[in-house]
Protein backbone atom coordinates (compact mmCIF):
# COMPACT_ATOMS: atom_id res chain seq x y z
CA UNK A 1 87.88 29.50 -46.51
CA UNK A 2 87.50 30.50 -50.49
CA UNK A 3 89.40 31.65 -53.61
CA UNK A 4 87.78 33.78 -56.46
CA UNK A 5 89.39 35.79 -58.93
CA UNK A 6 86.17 37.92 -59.93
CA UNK A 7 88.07 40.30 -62.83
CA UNK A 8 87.01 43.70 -61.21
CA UNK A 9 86.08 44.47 -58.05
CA UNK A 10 84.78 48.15 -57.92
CA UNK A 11 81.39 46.56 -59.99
CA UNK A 12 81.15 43.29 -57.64
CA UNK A 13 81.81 43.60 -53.81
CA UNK A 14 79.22 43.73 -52.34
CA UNK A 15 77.91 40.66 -54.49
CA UNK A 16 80.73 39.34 -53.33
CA UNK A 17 80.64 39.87 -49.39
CA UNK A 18 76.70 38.77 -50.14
CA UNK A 19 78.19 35.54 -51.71
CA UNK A 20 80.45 34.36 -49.14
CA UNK A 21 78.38 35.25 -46.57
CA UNK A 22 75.60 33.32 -47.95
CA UNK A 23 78.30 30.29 -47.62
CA UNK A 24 79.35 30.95 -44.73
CA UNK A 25 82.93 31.54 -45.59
CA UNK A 26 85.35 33.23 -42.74
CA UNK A 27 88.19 33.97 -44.91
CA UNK A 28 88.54 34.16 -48.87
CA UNK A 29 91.04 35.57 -51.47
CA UNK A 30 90.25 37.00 -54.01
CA UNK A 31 92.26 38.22 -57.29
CA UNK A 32 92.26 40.75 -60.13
CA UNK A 33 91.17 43.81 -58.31
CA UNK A 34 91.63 47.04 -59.67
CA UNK A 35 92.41 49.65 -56.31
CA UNK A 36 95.99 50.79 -56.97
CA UNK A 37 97.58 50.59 -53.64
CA UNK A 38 97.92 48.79 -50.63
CA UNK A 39 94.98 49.67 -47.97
CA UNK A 40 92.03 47.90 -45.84
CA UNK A 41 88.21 49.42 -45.86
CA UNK A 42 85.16 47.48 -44.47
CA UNK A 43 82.42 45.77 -46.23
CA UNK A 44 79.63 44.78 -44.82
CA UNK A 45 79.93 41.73 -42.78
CA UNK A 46 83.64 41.65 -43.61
CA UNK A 47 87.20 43.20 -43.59
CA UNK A 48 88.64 43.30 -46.91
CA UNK A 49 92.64 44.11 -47.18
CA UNK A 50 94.13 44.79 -50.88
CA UNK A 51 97.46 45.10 -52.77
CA UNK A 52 97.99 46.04 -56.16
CA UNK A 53 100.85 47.69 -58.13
CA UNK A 54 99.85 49.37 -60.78
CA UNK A 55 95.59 49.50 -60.58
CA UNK A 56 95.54 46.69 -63.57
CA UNK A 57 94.17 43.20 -63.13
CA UNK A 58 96.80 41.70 -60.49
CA UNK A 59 95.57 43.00 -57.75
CA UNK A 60 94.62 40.43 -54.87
CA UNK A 61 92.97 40.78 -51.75
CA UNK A 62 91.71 39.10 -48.69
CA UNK A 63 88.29 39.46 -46.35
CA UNK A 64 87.90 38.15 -42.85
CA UNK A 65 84.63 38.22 -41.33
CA UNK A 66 83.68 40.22 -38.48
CA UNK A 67 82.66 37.34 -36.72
CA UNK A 68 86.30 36.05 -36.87
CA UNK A 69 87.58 39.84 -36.36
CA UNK A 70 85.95 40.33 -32.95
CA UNK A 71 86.38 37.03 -31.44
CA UNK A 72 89.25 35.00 -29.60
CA UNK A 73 90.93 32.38 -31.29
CA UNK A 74 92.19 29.95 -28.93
CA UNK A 75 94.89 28.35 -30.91
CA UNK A 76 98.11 28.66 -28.18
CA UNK A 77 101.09 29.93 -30.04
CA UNK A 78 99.73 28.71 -33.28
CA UNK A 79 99.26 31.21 -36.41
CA UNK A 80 97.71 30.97 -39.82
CA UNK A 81 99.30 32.97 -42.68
CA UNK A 82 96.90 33.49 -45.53
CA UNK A 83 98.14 33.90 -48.83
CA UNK A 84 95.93 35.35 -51.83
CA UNK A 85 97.95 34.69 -55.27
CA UNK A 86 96.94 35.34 -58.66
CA UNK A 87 99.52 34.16 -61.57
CA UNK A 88 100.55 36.28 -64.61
CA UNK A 89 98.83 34.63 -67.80
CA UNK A 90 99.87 32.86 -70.33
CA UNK A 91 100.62 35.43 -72.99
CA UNK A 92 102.32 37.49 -70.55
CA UNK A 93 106.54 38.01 -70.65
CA UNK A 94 108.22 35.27 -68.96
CA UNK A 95 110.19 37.69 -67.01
CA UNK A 96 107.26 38.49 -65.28
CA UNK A 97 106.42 34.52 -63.92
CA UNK A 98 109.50 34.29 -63.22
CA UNK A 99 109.33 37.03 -61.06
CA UNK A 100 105.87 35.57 -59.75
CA UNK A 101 107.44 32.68 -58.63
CA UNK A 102 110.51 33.83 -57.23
CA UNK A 103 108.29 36.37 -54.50
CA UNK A 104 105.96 33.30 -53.94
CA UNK A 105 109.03 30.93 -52.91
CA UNK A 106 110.77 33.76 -51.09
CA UNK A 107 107.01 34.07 -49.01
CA UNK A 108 107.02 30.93 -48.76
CA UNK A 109 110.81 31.01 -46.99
CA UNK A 110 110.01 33.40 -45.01
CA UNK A 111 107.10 32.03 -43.49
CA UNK A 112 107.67 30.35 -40.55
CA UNK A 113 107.55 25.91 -40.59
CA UNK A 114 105.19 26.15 -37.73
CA UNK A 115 102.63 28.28 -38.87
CA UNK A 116 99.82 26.74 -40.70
CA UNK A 117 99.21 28.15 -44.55
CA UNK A 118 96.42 28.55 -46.84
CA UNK A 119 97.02 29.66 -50.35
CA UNK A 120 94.15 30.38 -52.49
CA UNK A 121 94.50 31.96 -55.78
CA UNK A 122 94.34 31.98 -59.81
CA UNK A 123 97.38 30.51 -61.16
CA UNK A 124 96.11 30.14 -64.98
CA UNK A 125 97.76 26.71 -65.71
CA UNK A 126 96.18 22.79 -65.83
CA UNK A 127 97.94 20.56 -63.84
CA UNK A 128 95.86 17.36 -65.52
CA UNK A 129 94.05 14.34 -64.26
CA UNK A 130 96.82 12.13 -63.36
CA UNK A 131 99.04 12.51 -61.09
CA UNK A 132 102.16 11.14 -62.60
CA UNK A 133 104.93 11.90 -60.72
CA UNK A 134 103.18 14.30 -58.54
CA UNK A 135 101.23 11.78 -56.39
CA UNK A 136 102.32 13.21 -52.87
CA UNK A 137 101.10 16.66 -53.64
CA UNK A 138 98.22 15.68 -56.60
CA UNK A 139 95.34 13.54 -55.71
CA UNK A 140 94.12 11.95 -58.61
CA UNK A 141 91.09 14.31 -59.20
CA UNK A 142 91.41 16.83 -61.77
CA UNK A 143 90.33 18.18 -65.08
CA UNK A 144 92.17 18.10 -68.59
CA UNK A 145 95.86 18.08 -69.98
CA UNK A 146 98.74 19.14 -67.56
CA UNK A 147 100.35 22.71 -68.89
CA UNK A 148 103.55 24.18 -68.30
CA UNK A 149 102.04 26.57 -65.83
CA UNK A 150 100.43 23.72 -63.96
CA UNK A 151 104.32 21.65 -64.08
CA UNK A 152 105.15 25.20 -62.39
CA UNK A 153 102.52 24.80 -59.55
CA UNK A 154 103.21 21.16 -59.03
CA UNK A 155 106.81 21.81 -58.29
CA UNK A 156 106.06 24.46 -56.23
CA UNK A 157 103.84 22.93 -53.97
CA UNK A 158 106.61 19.76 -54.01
CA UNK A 159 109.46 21.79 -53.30
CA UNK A 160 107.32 23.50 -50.08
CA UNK A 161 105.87 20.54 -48.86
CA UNK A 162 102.38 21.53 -50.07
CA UNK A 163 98.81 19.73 -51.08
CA UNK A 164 96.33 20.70 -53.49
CA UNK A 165 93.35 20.11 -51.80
CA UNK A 166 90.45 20.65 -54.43
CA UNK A 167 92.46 17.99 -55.98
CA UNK A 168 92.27 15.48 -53.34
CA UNK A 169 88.40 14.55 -52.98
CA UNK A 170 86.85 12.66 -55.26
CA UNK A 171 83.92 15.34 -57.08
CA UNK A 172 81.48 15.71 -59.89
CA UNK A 173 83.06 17.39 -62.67
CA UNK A 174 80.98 20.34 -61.85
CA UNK A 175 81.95 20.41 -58.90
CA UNK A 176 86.23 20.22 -59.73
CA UNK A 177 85.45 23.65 -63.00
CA UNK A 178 86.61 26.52 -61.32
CA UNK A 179 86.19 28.73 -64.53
CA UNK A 180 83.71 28.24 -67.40
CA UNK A 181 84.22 30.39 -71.09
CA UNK A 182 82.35 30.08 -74.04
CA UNK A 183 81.34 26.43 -73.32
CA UNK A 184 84.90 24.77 -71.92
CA UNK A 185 84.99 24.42 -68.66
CA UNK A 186 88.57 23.80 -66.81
CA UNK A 187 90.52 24.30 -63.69
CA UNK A 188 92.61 27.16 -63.13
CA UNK A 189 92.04 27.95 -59.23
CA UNK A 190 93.72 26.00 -56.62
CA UNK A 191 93.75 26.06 -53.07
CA UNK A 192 96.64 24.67 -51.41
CA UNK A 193 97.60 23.45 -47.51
CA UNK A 194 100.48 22.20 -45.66
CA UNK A 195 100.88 18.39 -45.84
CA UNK A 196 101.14 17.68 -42.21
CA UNK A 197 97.45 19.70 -41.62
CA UNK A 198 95.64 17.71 -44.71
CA UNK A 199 93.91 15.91 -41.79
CA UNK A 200 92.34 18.90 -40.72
CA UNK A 201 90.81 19.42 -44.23
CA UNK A 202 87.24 18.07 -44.26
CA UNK A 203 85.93 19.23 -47.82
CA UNK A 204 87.24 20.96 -51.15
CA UNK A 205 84.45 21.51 -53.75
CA UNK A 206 83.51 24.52 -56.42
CA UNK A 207 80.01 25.43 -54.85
CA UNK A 208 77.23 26.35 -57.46
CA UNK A 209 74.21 28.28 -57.79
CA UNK A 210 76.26 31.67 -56.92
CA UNK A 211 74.22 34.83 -58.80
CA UNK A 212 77.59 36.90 -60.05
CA UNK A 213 78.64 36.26 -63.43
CA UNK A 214 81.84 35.91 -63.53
CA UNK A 215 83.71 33.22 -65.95
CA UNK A 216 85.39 31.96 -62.53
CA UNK A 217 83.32 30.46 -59.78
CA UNK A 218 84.25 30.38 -55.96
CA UNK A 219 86.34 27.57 -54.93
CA UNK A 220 85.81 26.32 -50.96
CA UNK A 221 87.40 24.58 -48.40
CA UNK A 222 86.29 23.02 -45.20
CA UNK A 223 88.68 22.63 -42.63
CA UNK A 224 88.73 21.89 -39.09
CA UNK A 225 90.17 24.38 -36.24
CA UNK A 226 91.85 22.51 -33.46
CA UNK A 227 90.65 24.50 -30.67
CA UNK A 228 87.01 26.56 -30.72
CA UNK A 229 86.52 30.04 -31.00
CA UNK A 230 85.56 31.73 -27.58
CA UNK A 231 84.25 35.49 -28.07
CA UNK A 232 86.23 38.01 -25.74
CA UNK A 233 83.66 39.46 -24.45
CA UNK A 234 81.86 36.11 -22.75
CA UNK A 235 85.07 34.35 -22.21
CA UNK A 236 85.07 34.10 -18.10
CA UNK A 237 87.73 35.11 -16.28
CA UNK A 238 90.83 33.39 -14.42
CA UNK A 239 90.28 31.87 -11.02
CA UNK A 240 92.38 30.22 -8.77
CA UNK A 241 90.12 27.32 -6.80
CA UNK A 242 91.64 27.34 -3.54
CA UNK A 243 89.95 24.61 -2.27
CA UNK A 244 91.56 22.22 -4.55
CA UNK A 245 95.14 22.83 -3.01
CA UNK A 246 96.53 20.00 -0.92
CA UNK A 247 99.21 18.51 1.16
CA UNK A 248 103.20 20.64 0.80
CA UNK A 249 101.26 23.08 -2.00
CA UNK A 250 98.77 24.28 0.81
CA UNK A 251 101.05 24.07 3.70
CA UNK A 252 103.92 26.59 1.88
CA UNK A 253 100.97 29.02 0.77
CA UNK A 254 99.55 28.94 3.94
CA UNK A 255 103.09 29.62 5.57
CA UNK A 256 103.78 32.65 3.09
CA UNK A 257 100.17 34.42 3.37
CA UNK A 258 101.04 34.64 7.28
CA UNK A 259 104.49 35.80 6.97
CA UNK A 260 102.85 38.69 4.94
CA UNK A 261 100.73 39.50 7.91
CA UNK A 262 97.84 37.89 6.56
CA UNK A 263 95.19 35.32 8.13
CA UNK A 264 96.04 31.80 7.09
């Protein structure tokens, strides 16, 4: 899975369905689209479903491959909510992050404890190098000066029993700047798990060498599904082996095919 905010898309999407396809990415969020509305179109190798208010810059979407689309996943009852997030800035009213955070906690509510989440998104704040006080949901492994917008995201992620994985393994400072401006390079994109699946996360990294430029660059994570992916289409159908039933089991079936009329 990735996060990107990529500040338009109507100029970048196919770059970016080229991108995360050249990474092999399944599922990504993405922020600061400009399509007023709330619809779903195809693109290329992917899906791509957007929501935005007024046609501005805080728009998000999401884009699932095909490959994920058109194939099983054999996960029982379990489901994955994916949440694409992109915070207000810093200059904006704080009516309006108030408001952000208030929907996010109420999605957050709302969600069910035993689905599995992944939130990706821009949240424009530092939440600094050390963990502090933060050590169950903060790793160690960060970039710069905690801000009040990164206090925000630390307590949000403590109060919903969240991790921030790109800040639990241990990277290159390359490899932790998730947007680069004019020289400084910091962390403003985050991508965040349940604590009880963090053992299911293998990797969290910023990947390089990626051709768009955009000031942010696309933040990954590696994770591990519990159960493999079996395509619909070659996935074999039910049998019952009837020579494997024994003793009282093949005696009451036997006794119930003939009362039907049938051979035994």
């Amino acid at each position: 899975m990735g996060t990107r905010n990529i500040g338009t898309l109507e100029a970048k999407l196919l770059e970016l369905a080229n991108e995360i396809s050249k990474y092999r990415i399944h599922v990504a969020c993405v922020q600061e689209i400009r399509w007023k509305g709330q619809k779903a179109r195809g693109i290329k190798r992917y899906k791509l479903w957007y929501a935005d208010l007024d046609g501005r810059r805080s728009g998000v979407d999401i884009l699932v491959s095909n490959d994920i689309l058109k194939q099983l996943v054999e996960w029982g009852e379990e489901i994955i909510s994916i949440v694409s997030a992109y915070e207000p800035q810093v200059r904006l009213d704080e009516q309006v992050k108030r408001e952000f955070w208030g929907n996010l906690r109420d999605l957050m509510r709302t969600t069910p404890e035993d689905e599995k989440v992944f939130l990706g998104g821009d949240f424009n704040g530092h939440i600094g190098r050390e963990a502090d006080n933060y050590n169950s949901v903060h790793g160690g492994f960060g970039l710069e000066a905690r801000n009040e917008s990164g206090e925000n995201l630390l307590e949000f992620a403590l109060a919903k029993d969240l991790v921030i994985e790109n800040y639990i393994f241990r990277k290159k400072d390359k490899h932790l700047t998730t947007y680069k401006s004019d020289g400084h390079a910091t962390q403003v994109d985050y991508c965040l798990v349940r604590k009880r699946d963090r053992a299911s996360c293998l990797d969290c990294k910023v990947v390089l060498g990626i051709e768009m430029p955009t000031q942010h660059r696309l933040l990954v994570l590696v994770f591990r599904m519990r159960k493999k992916i079996v395509d619909k289409k070659t996935k074999g159908k039910r049998t019952i082996m009837w020579g494997r039933l024994q003793g009282g089991v093949a005696t009451t079936l036997s006794s119930k095919i003939s009362s039907l009329g049938f051979p035994s």
